[in-house]
Protein backbone atom coordinates (compact mmCIF):
# COMPACT_ATOMS: atom_id res chain seq x y z
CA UNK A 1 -1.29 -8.13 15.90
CA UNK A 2 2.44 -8.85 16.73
CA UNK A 3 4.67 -6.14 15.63
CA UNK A 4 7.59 -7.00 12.77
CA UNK A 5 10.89 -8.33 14.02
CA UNK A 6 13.91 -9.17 11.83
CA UNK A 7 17.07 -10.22 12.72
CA UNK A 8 20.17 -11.65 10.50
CA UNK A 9 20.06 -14.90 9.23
CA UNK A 10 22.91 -17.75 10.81
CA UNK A 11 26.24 -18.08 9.33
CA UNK A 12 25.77 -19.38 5.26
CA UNK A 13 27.81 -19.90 2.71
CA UNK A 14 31.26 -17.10 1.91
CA UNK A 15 31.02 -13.85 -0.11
CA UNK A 16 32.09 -15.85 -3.48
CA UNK A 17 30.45 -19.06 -3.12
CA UNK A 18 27.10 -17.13 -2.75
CA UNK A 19 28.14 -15.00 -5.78
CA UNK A 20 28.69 -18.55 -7.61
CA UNK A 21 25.62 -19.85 -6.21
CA UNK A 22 22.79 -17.21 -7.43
CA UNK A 23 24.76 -17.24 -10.87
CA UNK A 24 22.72 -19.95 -11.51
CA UNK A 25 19.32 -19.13 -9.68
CA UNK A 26 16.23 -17.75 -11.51
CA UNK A 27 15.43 -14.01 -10.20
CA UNK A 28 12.46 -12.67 -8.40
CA UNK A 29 10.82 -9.63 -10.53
CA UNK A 30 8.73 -7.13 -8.77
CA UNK A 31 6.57 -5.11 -10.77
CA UNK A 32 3.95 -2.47 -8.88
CA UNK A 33 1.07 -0.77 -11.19
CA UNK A 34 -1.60 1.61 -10.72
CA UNK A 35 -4.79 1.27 -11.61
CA UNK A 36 -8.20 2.85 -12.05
CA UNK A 37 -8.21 7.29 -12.26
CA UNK A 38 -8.99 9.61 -10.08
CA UNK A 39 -8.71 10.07 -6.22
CA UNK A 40 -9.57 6.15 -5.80
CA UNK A 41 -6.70 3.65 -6.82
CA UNK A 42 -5.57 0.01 -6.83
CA UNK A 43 -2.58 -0.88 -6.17
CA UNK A 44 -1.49 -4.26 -8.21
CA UNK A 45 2.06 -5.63 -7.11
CA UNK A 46 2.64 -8.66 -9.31
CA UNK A 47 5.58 -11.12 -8.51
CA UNK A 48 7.26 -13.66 -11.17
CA UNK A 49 9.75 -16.37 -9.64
CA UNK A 50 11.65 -18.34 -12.27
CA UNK A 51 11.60 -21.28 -10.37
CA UNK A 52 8.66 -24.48 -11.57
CA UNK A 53 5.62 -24.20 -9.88
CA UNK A 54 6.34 -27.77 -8.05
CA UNK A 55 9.02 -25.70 -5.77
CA UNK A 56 6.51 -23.38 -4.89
CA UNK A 57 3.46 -24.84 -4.15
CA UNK A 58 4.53 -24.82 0.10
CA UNK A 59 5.78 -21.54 -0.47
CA UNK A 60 3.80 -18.32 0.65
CA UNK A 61 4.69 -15.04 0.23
CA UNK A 62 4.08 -11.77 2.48
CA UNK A 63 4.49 -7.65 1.17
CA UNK A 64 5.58 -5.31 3.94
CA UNK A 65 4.61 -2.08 2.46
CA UNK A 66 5.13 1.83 4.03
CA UNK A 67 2.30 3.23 2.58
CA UNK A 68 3.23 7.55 1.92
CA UNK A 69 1.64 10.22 3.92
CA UNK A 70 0.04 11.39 0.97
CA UNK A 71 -1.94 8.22 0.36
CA UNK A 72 -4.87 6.10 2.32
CA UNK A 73 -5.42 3.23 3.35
CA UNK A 74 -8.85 2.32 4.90
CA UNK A 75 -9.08 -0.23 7.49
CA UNK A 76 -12.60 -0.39 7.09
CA UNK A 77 -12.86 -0.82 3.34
CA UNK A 78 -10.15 -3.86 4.07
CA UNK A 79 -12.28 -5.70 6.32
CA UNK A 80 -14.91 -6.67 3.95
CA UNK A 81 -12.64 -7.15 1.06
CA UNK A 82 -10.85 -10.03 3.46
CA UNK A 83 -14.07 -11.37 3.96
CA UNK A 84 -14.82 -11.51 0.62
CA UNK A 85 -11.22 -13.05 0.00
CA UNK A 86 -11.00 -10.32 -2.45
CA UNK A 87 -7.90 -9.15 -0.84
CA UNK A 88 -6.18 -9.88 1.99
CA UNK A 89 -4.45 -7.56 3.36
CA UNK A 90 -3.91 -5.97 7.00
CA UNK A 91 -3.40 -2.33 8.22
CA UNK A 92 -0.60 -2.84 10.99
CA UNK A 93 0.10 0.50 11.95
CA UNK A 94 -1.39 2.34 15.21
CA UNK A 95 -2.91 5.66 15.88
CA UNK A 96 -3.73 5.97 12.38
CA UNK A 97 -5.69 8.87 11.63
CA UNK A 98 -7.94 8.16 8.08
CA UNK A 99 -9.40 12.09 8.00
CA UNK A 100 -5.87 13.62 7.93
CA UNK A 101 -4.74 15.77 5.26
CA UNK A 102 -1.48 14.97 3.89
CA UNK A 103 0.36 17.42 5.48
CA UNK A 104 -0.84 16.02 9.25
CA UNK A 105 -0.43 12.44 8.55
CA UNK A 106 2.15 9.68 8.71
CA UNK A 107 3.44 6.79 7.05
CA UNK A 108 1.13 3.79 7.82
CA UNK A 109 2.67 -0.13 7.07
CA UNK A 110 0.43 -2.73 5.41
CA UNK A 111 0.84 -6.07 5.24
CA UNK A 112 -0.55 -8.33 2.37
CA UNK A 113 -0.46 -12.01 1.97
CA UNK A 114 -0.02 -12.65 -1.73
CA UNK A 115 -1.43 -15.46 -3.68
CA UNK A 116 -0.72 -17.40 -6.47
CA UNK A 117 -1.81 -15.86 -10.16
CA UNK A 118 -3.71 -18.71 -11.39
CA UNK A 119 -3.26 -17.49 -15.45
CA UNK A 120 0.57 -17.17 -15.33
CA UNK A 121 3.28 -20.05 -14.15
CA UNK A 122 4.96 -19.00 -11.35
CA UNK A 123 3.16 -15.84 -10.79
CA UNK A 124 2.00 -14.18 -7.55
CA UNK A 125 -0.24 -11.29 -6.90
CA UNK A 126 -1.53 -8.76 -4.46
CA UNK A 127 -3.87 -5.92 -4.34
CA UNK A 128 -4.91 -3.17 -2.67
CA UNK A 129 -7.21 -0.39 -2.48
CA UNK A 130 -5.48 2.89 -2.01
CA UNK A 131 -7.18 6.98 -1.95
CA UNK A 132 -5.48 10.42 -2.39
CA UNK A 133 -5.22 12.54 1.23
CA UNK A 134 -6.24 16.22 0.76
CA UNK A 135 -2.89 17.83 0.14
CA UNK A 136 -2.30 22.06 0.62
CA UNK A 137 -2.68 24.13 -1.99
CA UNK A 138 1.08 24.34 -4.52
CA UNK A 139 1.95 26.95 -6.36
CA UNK A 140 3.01 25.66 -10.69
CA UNK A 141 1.07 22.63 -12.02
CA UNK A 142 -1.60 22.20 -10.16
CA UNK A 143 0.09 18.34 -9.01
CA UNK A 144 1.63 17.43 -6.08
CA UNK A 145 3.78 14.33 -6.41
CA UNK A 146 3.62 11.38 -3.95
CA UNK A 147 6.28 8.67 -4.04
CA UNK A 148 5.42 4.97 -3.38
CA UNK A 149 8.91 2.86 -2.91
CA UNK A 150 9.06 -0.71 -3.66
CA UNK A 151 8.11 -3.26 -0.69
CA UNK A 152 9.85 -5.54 1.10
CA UNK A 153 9.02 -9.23 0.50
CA UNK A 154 9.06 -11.55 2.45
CA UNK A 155 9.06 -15.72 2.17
CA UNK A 156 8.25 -18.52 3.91
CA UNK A 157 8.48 -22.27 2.73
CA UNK A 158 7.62 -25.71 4.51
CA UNK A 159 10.93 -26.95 3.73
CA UNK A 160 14.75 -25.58 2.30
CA UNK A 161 14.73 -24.42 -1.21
CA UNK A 162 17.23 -23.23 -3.38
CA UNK A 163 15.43 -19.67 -4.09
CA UNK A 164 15.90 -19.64 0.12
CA UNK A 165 19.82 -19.95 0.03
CA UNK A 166 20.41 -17.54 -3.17
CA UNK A 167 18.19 -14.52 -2.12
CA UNK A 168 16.75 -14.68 1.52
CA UNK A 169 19.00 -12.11 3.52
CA UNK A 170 17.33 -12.21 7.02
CA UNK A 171 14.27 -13.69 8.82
CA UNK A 172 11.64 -11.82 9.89
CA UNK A 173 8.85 -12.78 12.65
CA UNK A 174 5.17 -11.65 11.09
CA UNK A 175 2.11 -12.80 11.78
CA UNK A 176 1.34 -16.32 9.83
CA UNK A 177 -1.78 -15.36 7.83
CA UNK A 178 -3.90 -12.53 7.48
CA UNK A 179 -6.56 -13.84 10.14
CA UNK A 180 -4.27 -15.53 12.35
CA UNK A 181 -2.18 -14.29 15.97
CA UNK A 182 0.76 -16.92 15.42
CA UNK A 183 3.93 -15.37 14.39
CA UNK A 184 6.34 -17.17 11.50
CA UNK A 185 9.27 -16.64 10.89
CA UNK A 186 9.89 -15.52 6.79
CA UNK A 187 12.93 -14.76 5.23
CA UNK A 188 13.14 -11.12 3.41
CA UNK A 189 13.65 -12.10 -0.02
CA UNK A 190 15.88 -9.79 -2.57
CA UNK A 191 14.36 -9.13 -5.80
CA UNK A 192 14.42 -7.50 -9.56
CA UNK A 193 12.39 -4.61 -9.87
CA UNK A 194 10.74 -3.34 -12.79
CA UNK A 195 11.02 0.41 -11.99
CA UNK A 196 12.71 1.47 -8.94
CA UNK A 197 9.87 3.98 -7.53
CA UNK A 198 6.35 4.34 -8.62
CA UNK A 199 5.24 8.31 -8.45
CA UNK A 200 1.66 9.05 -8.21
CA UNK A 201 0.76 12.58 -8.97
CA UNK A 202 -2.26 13.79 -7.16
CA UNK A 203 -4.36 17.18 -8.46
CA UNK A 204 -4.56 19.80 -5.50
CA UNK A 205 -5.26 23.38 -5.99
CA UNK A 206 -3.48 26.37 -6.99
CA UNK A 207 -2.36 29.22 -4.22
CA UNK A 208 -2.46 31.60 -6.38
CA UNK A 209 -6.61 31.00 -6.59
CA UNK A 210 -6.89 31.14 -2.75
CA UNK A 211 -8.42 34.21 -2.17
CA UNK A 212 -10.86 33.46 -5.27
CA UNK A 213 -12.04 30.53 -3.95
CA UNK A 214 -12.69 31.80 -0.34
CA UNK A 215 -14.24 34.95 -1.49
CA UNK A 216 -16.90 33.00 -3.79
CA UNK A 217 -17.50 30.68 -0.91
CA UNK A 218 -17.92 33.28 1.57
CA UNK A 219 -20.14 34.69 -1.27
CA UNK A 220 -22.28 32.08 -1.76
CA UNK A 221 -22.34 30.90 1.66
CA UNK A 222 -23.83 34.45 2.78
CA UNK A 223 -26.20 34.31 -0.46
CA UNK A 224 -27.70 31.27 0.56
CA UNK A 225 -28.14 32.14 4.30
CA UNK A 226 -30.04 35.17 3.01
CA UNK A 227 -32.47 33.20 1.00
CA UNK A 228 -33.00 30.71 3.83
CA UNK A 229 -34.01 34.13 6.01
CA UNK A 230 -36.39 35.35 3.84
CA UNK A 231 -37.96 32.09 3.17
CA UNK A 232 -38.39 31.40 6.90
CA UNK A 233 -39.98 34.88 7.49
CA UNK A 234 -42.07 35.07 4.66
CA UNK A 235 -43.59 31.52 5.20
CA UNK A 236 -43.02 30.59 8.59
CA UNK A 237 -45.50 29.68 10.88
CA UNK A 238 -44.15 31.69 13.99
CA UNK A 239 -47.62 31.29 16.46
CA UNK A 240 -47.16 29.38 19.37
């Protein structure tokens, strides 16, 4: 897949008429959201453009999301889900390593093509299926915190629109559509956000229960070895 390029958009309008300009253009709100508990997640990022529906209907929109170290995303769970047109979204990332703990892996990028939200006027939506990485064991709570920052969004539109000149602030060559090797080029949009970080907090375990926990496993471990022993010698059939 071709790699993300930006680069600044051509000479527009002056500092003040711009100012003048997006006085009177509707915003872009970007909300992210949780859901489901537990080590599984979804992650639902919902856009809202004031603009009427007619403007948007060449429009499509693309999130460019770092995804933390401390969370997955599984390349093989997305594959079936585009399929499906459940989701569609693309790991773009390389040598990316789906076993690694937290404290071994790195930040992977996602892309997802987001599509219209057929019960809400000028809504868009995207979602994504995201898991806890094993994370070290913390001393205090018993939580460690992982931090997911807002996305970058990106835009691109069969012809000019007036959303393009208030709020696009460079173009940036991405692949066209989820399934496709033809690069567009989309302007990154600037946007409204409905909470400036989202923090996840994931349950590890405690140090201070360390030695507890290997001892009773070492425990058990040897207990059950035992009893596989015996049962072997007592009922095996050792005659060749």
């Amino acid at each position: 897949m071709p790699a993300l390029s930006a680069s600044p958009r051509g000479f527009g309008p002056g500092a003040g008429e711009l100012e003048g300009m997006r006085a009177t253009c509707s915003e872009i709100i970007l909300k992210q959201e949780v859901l489901k508990d537990g080590f599984h997640r979804d992650l639902l990022i919902r856009v809202k453009f004031g603009e009427s529906v007619e403007d948007l209907q060449t429009c499509r929109l693309l999130i460019k999301h770092s995804i933390p170290a401390g969370l997955i995303v599984d390349p093989y769970e997305l594959a079936p889900l585009r399929e499906k047109k459940i989701t569609e979204a693309v790991l773009v990332s390389e040598h990316f390593d789906i076993e690694a703990p937290n404290y071994l892996a790195k930040e992977s990028d996602v892309l997802l093509y987001v599509r219209q939200d057929p019960q809400c006027i000028g809504c868009f939506q995207a979602f994504l299926p995201v898991h806890y990485r094993y994370h070290r064991p913390q001393t205090g709570d018993g939580e460690a915190p992982v931090v997911l920052s807002n996305p970058g969004l990106l835009m691109y539109c069969g012809r000019e629109l007036p959303i393009l000149k208030c709020w696009a602030q460079s173009a940036v060559a991405a692949p066209c559509t989820s399934g496709s090797k033809d690069t567009c080029v989309w302007s990154s949009m600037q946007y409204q956000v409905v909470h400036k970080n989202l923090t996840l907090r994931v349950p590890v375990g405690l140090a201070a229960h360390t030695a507890l926990v290997c001892s009773v496993t070492l425990l058990v471990t040897l207990l059950c070895s035992t009893l596989v022993l015996v049962t072997v010698f007592r009922y095996g059939n050792f005659s060749l």
